[in-house]
N, C-alpha and C. Protein backbone atom coordinates (compact mmCIF):
# COMPACT_ATOMS: atom_id res chain seq x y z
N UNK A 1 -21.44 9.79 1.80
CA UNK A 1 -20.96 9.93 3.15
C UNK A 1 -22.00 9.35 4.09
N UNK A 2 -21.43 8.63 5.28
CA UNK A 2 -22.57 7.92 6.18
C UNK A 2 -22.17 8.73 7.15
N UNK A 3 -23.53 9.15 8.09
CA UNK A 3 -23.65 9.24 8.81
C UNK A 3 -23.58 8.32 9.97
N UNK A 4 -23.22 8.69 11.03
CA UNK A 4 -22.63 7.70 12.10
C UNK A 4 -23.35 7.48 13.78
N UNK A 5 -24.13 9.10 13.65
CA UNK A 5 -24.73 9.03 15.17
C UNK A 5 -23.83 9.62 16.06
N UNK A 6 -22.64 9.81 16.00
CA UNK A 6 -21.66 9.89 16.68
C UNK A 6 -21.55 11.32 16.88
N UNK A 7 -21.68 12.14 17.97
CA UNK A 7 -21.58 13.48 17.85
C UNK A 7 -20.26 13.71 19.54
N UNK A 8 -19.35 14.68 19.29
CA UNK A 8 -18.73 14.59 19.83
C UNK A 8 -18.33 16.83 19.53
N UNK A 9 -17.48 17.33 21.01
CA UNK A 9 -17.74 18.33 21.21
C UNK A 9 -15.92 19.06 21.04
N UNK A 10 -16.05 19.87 20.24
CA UNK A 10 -14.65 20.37 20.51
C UNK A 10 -13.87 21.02 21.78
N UNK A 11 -12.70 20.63 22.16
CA UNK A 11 -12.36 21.15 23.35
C UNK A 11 -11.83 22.84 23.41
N UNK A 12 -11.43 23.06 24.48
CA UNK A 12 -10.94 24.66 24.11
C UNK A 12 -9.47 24.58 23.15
N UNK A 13 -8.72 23.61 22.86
CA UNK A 13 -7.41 23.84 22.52
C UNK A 13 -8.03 23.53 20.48
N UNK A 14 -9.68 23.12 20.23
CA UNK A 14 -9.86 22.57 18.91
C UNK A 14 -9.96 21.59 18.71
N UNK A 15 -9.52 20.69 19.66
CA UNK A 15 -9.17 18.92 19.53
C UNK A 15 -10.55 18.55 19.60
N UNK A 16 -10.97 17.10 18.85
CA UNK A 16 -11.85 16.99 18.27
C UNK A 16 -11.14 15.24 18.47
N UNK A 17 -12.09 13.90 19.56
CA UNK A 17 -11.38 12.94 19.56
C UNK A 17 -12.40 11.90 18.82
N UNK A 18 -11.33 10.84 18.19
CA UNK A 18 -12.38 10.26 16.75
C UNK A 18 -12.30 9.00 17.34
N UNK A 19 -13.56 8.68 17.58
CA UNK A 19 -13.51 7.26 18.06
C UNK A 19 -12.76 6.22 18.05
N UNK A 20 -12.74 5.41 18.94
CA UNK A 20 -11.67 4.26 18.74
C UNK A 20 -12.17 3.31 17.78
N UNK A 21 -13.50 3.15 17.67
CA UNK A 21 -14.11 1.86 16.51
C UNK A 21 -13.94 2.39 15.17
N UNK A 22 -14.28 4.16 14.83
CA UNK A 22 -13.76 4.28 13.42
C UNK A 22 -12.19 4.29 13.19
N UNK A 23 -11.70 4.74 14.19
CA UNK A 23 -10.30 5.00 13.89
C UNK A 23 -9.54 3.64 13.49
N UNK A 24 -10.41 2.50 14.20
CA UNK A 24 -9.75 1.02 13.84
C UNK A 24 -10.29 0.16 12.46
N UNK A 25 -12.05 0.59 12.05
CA UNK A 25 -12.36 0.64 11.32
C UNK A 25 -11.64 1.12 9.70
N UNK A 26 -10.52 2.68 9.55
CA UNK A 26 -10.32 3.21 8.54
C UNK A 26 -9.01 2.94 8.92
N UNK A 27 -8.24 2.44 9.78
CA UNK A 27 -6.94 1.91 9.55
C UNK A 27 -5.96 3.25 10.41
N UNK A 28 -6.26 3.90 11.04
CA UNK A 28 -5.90 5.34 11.60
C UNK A 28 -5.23 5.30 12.90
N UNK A 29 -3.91 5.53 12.81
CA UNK A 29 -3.56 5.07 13.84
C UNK A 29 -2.66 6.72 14.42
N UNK A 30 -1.90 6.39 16.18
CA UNK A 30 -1.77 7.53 16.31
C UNK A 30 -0.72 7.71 15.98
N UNK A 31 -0.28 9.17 15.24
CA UNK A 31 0.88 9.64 14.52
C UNK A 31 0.42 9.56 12.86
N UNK A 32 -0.50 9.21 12.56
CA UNK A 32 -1.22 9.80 11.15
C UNK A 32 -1.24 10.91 10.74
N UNK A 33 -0.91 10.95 10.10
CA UNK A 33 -1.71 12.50 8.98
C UNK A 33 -3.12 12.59 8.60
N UNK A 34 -3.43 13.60 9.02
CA UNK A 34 -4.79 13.60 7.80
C UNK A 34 -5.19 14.72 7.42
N UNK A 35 -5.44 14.85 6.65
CA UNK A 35 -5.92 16.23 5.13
C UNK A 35 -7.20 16.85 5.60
N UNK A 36 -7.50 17.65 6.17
CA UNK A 36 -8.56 18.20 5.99
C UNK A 36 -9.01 18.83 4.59
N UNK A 37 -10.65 18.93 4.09
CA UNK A 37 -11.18 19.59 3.13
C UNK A 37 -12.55 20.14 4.02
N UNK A 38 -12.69 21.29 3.26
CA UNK A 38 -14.23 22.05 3.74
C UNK A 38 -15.01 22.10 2.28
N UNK A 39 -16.59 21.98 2.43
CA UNK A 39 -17.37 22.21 1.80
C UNK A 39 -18.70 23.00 2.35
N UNK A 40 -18.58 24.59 2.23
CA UNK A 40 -19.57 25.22 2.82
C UNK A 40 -19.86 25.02 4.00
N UNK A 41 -20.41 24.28 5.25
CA UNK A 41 -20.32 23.79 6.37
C UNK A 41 -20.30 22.71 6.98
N UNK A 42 -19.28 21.94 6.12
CA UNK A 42 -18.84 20.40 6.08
C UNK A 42 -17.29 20.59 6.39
N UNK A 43 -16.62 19.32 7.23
CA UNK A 43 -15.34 18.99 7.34
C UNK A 43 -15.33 18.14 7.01
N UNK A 44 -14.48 18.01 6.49
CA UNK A 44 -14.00 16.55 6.37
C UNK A 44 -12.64 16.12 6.39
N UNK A 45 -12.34 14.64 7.17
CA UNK A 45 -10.74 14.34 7.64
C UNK A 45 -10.24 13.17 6.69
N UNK A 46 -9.47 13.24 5.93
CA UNK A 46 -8.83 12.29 5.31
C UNK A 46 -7.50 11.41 5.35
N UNK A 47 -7.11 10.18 5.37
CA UNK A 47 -6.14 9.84 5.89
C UNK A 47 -4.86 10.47 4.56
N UNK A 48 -3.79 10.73 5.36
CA UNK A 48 -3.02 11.39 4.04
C UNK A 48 -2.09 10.42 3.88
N UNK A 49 -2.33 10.59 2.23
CA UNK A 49 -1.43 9.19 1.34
C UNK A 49 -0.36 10.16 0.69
N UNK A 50 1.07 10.26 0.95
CA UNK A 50 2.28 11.40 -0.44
C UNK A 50 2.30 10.29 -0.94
N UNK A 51 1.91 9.06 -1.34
CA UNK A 51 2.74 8.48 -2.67
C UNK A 51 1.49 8.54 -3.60
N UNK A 52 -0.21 8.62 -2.81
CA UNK A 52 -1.62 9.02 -3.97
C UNK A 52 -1.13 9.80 -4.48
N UNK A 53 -0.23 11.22 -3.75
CA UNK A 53 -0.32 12.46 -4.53
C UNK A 53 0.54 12.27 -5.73
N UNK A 54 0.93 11.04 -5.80
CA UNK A 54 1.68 10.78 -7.16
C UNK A 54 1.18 9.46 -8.04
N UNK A 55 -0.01 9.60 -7.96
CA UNK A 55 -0.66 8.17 -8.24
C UNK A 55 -0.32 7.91 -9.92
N UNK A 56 -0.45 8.82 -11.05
CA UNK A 56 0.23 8.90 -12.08
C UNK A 56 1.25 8.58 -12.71
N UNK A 57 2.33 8.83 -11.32
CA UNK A 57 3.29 8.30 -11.73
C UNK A 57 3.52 6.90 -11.09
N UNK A 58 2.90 6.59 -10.17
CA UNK A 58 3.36 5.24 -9.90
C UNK A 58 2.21 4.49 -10.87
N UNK A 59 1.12 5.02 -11.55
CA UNK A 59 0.35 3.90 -12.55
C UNK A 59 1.32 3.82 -13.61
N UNK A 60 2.67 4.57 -14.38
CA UNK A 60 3.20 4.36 -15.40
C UNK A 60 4.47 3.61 -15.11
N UNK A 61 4.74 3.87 -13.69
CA UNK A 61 6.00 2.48 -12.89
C UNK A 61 5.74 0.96 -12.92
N UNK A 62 4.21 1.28 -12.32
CA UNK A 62 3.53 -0.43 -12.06
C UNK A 62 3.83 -0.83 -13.71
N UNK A 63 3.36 -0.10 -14.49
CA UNK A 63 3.50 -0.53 -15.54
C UNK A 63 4.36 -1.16 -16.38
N UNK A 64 5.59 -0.03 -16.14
CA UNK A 64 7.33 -0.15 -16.74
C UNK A 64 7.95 -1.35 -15.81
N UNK A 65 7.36 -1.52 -14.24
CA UNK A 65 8.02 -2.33 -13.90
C UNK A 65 7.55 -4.00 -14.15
N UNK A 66 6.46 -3.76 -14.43
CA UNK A 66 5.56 -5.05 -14.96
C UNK A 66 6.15 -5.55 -16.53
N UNK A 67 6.50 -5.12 -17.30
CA UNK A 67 6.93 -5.33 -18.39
C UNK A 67 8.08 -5.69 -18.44
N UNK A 68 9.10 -5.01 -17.48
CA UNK A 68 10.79 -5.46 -17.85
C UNK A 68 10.39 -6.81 -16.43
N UNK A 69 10.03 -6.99 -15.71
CA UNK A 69 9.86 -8.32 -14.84
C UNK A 69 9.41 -9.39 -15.45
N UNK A 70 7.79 -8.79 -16.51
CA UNK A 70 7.34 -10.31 -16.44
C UNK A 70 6.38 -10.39 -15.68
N UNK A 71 6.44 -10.25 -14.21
CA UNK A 71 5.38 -9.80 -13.29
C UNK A 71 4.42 -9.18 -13.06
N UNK A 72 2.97 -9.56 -12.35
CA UNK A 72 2.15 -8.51 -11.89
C UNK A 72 2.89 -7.97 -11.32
N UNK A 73 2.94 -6.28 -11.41
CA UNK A 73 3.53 -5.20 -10.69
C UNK A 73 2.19 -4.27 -9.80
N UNK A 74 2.56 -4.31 -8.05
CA UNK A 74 2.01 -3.33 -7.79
C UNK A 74 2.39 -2.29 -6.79
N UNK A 75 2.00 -1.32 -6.62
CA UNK A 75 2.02 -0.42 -5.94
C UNK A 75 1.33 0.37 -5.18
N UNK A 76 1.68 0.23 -3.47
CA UNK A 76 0.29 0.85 -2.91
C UNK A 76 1.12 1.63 -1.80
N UNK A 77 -0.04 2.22 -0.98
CA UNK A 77 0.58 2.67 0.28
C UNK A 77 0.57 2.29 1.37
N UNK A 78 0.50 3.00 2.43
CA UNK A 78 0.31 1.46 3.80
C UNK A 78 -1.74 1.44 4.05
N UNK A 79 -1.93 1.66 2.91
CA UNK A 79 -3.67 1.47 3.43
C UNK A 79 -3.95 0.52 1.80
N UNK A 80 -3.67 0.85 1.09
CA UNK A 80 -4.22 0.23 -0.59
C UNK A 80 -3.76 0.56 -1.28
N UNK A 81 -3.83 -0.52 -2.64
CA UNK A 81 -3.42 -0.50 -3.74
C UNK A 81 -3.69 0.20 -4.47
N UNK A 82 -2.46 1.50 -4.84
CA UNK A 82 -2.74 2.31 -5.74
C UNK A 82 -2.80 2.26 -7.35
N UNK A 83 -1.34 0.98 -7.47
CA UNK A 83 -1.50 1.03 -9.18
C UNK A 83 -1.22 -0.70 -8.94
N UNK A 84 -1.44 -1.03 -10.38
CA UNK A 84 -1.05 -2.63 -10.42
C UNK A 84 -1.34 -2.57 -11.95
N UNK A 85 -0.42 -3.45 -12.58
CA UNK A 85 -0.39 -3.59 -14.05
C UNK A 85 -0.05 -5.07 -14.26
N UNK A 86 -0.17 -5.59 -15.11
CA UNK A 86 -0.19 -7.06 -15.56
C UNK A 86 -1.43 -8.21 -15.08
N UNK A 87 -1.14 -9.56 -15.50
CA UNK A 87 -2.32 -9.91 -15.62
C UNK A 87 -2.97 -10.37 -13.92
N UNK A 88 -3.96 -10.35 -13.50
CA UNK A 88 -4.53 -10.03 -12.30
C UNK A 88 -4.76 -8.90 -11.46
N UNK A 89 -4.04 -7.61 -12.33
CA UNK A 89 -4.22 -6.18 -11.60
C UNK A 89 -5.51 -5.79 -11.49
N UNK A 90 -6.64 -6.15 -11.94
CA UNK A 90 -8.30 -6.08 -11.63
C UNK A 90 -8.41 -6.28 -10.23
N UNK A 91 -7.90 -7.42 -9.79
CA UNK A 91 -8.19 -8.01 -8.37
C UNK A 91 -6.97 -7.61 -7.15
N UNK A 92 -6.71 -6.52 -7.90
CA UNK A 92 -5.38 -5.26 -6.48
C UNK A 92 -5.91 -4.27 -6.63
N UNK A 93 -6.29 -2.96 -7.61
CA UNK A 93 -6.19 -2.16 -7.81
C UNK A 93 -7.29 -1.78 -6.73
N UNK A 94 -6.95 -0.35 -5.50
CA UNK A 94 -8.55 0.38 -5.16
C UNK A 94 -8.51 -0.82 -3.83
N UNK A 95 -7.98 -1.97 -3.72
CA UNK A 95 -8.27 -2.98 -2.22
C UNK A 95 -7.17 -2.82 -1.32
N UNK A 96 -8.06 -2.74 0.16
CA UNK A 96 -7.01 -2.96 1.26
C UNK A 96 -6.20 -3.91 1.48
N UNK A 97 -4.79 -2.91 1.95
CA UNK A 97 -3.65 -3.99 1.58
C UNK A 97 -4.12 -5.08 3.02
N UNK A 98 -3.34 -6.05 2.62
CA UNK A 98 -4.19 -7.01 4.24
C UNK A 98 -3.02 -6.69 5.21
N UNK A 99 -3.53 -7.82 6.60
CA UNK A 99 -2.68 -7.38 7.36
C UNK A 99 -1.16 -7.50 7.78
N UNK A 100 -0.83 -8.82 6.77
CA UNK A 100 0.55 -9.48 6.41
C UNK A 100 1.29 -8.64 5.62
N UNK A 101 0.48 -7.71 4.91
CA UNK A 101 1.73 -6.74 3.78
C UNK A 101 1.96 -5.12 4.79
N UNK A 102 0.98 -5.00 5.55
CA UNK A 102 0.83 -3.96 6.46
C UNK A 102 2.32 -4.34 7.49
N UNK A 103 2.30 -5.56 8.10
CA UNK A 103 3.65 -6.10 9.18
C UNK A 103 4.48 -5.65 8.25
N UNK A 104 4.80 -5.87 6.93
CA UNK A 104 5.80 -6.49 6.28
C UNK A 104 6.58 -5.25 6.01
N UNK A 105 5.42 -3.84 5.78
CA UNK A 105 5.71 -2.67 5.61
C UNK A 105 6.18 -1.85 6.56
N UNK A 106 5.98 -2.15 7.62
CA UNK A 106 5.89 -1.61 9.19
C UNK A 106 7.45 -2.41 9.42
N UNK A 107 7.86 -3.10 8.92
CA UNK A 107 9.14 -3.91 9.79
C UNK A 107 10.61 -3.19 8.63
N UNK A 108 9.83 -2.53 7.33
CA UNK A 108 10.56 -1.72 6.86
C UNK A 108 11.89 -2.34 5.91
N UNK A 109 11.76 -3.87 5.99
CA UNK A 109 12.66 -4.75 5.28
C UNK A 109 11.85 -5.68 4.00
N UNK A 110 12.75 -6.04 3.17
CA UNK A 110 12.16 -6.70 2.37
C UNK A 110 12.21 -7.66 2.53
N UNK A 111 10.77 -8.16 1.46
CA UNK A 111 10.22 -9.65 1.70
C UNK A 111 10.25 -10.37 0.59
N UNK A 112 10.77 -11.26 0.51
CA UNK A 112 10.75 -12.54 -0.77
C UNK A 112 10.13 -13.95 -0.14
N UNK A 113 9.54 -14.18 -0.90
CA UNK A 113 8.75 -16.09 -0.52
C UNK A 113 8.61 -16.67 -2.29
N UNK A 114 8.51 -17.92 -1.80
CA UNK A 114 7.96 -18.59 -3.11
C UNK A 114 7.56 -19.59 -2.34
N UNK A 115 6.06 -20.34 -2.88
CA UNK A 115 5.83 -21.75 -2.58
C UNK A 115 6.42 -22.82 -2.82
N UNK A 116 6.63 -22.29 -4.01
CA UNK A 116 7.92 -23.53 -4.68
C UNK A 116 9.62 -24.09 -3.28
N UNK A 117 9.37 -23.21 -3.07
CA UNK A 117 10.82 -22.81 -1.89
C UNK A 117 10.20 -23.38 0.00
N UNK A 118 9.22 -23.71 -0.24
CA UNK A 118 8.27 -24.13 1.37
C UNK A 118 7.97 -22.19 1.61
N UNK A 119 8.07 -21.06 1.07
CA UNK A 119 8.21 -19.63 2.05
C UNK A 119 6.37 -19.62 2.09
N UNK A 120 5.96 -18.93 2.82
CA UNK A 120 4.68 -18.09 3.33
C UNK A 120 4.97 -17.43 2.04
N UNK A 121 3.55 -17.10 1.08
CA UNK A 121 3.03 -16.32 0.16
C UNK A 121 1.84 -15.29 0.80
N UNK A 122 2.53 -14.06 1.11
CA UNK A 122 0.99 -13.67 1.95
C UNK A 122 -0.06 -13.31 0.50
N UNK A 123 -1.11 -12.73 0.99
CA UNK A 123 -1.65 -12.24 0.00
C UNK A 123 -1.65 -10.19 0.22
N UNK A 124 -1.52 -10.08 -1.10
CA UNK A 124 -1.27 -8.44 -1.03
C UNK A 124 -2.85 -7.62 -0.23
N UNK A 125 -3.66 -8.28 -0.93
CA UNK A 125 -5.05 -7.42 -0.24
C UNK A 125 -6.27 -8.42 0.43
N UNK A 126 -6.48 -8.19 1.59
CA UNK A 126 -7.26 -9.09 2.15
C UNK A 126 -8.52 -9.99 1.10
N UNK A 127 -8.97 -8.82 0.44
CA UNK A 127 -10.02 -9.29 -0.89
C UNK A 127 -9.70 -9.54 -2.12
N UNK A 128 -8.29 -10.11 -2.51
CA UNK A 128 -8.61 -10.04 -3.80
C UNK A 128 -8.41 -11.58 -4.07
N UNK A 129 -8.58 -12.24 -5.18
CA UNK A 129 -8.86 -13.46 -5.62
C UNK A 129 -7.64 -13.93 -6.28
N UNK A 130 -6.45 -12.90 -6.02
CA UNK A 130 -5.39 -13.31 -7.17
C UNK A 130 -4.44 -14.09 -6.63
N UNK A 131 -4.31 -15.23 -6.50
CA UNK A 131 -3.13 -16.53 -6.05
C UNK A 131 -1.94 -16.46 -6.20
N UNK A 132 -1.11 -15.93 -5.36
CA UNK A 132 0.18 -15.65 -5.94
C UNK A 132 1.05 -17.11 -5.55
N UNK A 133 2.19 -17.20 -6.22
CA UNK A 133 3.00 -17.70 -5.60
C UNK A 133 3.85 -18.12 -5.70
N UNK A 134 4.58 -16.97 -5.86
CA UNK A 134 5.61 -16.33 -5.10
C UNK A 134 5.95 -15.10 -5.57
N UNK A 135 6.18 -13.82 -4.41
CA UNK A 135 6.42 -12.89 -4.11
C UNK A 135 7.45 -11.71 -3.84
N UNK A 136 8.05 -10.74 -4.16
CA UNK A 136 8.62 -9.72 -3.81
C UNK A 136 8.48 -8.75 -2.89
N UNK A 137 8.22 -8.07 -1.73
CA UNK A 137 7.82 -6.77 -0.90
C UNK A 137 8.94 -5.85 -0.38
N UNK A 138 9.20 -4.82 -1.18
CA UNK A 138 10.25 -3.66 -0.61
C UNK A 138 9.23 -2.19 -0.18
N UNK A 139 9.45 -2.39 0.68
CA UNK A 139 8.92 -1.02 1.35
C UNK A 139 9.78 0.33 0.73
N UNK A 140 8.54 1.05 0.67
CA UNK A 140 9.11 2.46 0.16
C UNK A 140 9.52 3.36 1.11
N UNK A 141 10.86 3.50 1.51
CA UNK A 141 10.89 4.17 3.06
C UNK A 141 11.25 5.65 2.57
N UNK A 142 11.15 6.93 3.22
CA UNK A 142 11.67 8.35 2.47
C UNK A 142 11.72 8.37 3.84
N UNK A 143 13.05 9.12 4.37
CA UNK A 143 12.94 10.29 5.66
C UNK A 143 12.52 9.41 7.08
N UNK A 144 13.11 8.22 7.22
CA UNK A 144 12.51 6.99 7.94
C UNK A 144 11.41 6.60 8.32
N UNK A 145 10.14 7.21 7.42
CA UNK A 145 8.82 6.90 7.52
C UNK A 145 8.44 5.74 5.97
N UNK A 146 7.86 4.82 6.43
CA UNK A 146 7.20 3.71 5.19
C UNK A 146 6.46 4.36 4.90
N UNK A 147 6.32 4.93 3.39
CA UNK A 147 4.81 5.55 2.31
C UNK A 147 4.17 4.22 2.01
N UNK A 148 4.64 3.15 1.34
CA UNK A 148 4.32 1.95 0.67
C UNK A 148 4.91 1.27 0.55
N UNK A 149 4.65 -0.13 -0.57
CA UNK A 149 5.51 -0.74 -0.71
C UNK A 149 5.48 -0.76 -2.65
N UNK A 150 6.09 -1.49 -2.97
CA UNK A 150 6.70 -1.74 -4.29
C UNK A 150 6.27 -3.29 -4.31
N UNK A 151 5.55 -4.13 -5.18
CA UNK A 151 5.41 -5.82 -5.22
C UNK A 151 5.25 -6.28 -6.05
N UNK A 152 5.92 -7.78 -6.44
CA UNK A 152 6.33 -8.19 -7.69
C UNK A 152 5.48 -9.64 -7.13
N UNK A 153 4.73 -10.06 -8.03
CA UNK A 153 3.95 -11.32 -7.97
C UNK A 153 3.65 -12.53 -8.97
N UNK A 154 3.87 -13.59 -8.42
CA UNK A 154 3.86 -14.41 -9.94
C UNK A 154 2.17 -15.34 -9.88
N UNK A 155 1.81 -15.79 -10.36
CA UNK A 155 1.05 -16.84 -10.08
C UNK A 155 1.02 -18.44 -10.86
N UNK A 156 2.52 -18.44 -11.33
CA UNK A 156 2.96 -19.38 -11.73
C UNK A 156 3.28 -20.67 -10.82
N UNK A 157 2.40 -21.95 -11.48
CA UNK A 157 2.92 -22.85 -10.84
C UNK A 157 4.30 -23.15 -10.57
N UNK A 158 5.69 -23.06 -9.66
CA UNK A 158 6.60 -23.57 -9.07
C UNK A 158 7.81 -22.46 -9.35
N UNK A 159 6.54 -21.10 -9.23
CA UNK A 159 7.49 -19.89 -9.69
C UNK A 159 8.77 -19.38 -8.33
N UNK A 160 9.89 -19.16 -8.95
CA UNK A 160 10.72 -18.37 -7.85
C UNK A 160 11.50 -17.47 -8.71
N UNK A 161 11.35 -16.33 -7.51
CA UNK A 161 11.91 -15.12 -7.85
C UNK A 161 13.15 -14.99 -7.98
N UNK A 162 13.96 -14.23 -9.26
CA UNK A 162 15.08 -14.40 -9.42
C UNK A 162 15.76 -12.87 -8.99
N UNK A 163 16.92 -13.05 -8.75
CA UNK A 163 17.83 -11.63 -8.31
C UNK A 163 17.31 -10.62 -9.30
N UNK A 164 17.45 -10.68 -10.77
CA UNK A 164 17.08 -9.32 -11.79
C UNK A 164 15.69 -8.91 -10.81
N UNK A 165 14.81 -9.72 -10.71
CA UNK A 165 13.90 -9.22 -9.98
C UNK A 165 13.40 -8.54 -8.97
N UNK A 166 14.31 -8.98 -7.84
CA UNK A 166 14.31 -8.45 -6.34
C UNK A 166 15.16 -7.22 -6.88
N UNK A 167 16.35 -7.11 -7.62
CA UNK A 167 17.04 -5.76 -7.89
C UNK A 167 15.85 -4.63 -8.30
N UNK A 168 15.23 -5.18 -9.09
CA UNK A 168 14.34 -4.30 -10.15
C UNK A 168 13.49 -3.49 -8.96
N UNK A 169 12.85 -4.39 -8.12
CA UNK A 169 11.81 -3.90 -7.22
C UNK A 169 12.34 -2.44 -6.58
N UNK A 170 13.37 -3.49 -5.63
CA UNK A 170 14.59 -2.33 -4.68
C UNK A 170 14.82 -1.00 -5.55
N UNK A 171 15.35 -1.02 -7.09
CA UNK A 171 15.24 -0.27 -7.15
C UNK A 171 13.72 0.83 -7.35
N UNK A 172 13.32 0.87 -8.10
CA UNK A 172 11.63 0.83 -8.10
C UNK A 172 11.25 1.52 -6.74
N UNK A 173 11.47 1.05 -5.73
CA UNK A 173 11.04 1.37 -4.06
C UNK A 173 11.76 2.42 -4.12
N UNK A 174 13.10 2.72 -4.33
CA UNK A 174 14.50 3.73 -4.49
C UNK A 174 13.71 5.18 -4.79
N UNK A 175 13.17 4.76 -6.26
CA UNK A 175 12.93 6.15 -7.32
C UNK A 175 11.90 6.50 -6.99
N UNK A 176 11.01 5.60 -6.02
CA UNK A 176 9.62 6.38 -6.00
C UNK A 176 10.04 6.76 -4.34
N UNK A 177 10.85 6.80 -3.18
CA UNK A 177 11.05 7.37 -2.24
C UNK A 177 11.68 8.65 -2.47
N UNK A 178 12.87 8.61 -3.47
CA UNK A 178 13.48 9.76 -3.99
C UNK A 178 12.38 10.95 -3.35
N UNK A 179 11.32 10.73 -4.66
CA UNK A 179 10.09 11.83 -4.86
C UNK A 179 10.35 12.47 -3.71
N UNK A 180 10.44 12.07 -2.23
CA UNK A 180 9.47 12.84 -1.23
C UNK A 180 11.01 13.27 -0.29
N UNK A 181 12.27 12.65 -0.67
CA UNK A 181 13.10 13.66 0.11
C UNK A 181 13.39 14.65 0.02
């Protein structure tokens, strides 16, 4: 844990206001959740992820859905990649999603591109090294709030995504929103 310098005073109602540089820093925006935990005379605020609280099961989806595709399969929430299976999932797994899959999630519709096709290939996480190109993005919507998304990635030269595929995702996005209605 870093320390920050930052000391700030609770008001009478409890409210407690978190800077604007970390709050933009950890991705925290207003209408968030976040988890509190205590440790003896420690707080601590966490941004709250319901699809982490099922991270298990979406590492055995990324998986199932990576195998019947063909595809790197991954799965994250609107901050990072929680699971990813197939070949390049080293360079998703644990990284922030960037800011093109963040729009893409936020606009709540799905996204298909291929290079092969002239489309924009964004990249899933600002840091990772893995070249896609061409893409799947279905947002996981439950209760009209986006948890994540669901993403199918190729890195095949003059790859395009076929319907079994985009079905597979959609559904995929379906069974893991289920969870939380």
């Amino acid at each position: 844990m870093k320390a920050t310098g930052i000391v700030r005073r609770i008001d009478e109602l409890g409210r407690v206001v978190i800077p604007k540089e970390i709050r933009r820093t950890l991705r925290i925006r207003e209408g968030d959740p976040l988890e509190l935990f205590t440790d003896r005379d420690e707080l601590m605020l966490k941004k709250y992820s319901p699809i982490a609280s099922v991270e298990r099961f979406a590492e055995g989806t990324a998986k199932s859905l990576s195998e019947q595709s063909g595809y790197l399969a991954a799965i994250c929430d609107t901050d990072s990649v929680l699971a990813a299976s197939g070949t390049g999932k080293r360079s998703l797994v644990g990284k922030t999603v960037s800011e093109q899959m963040t729009e893409i999630m936020t606009s709540r519709r799905s996204y298909l591109a291929s290079l092969a096709e002239g489309g924009d290939v964004y990249p899933v996480a600002a840091e990772s090294d893995f070249a896609a190109t061409a893409e799947i993005v279905v947002p996981i919507v439950a209760n009209g709030d986006c948890l994540g998304a669901v993403i199918l990635l190729s890195g095949d030269e003059g790859a395009v995504m076929e319907a079994p595929a985009v079905k597979l995702a959609r559904l995929t996005a379906e069974i893991i929103a289920n969870q939380f209605e």
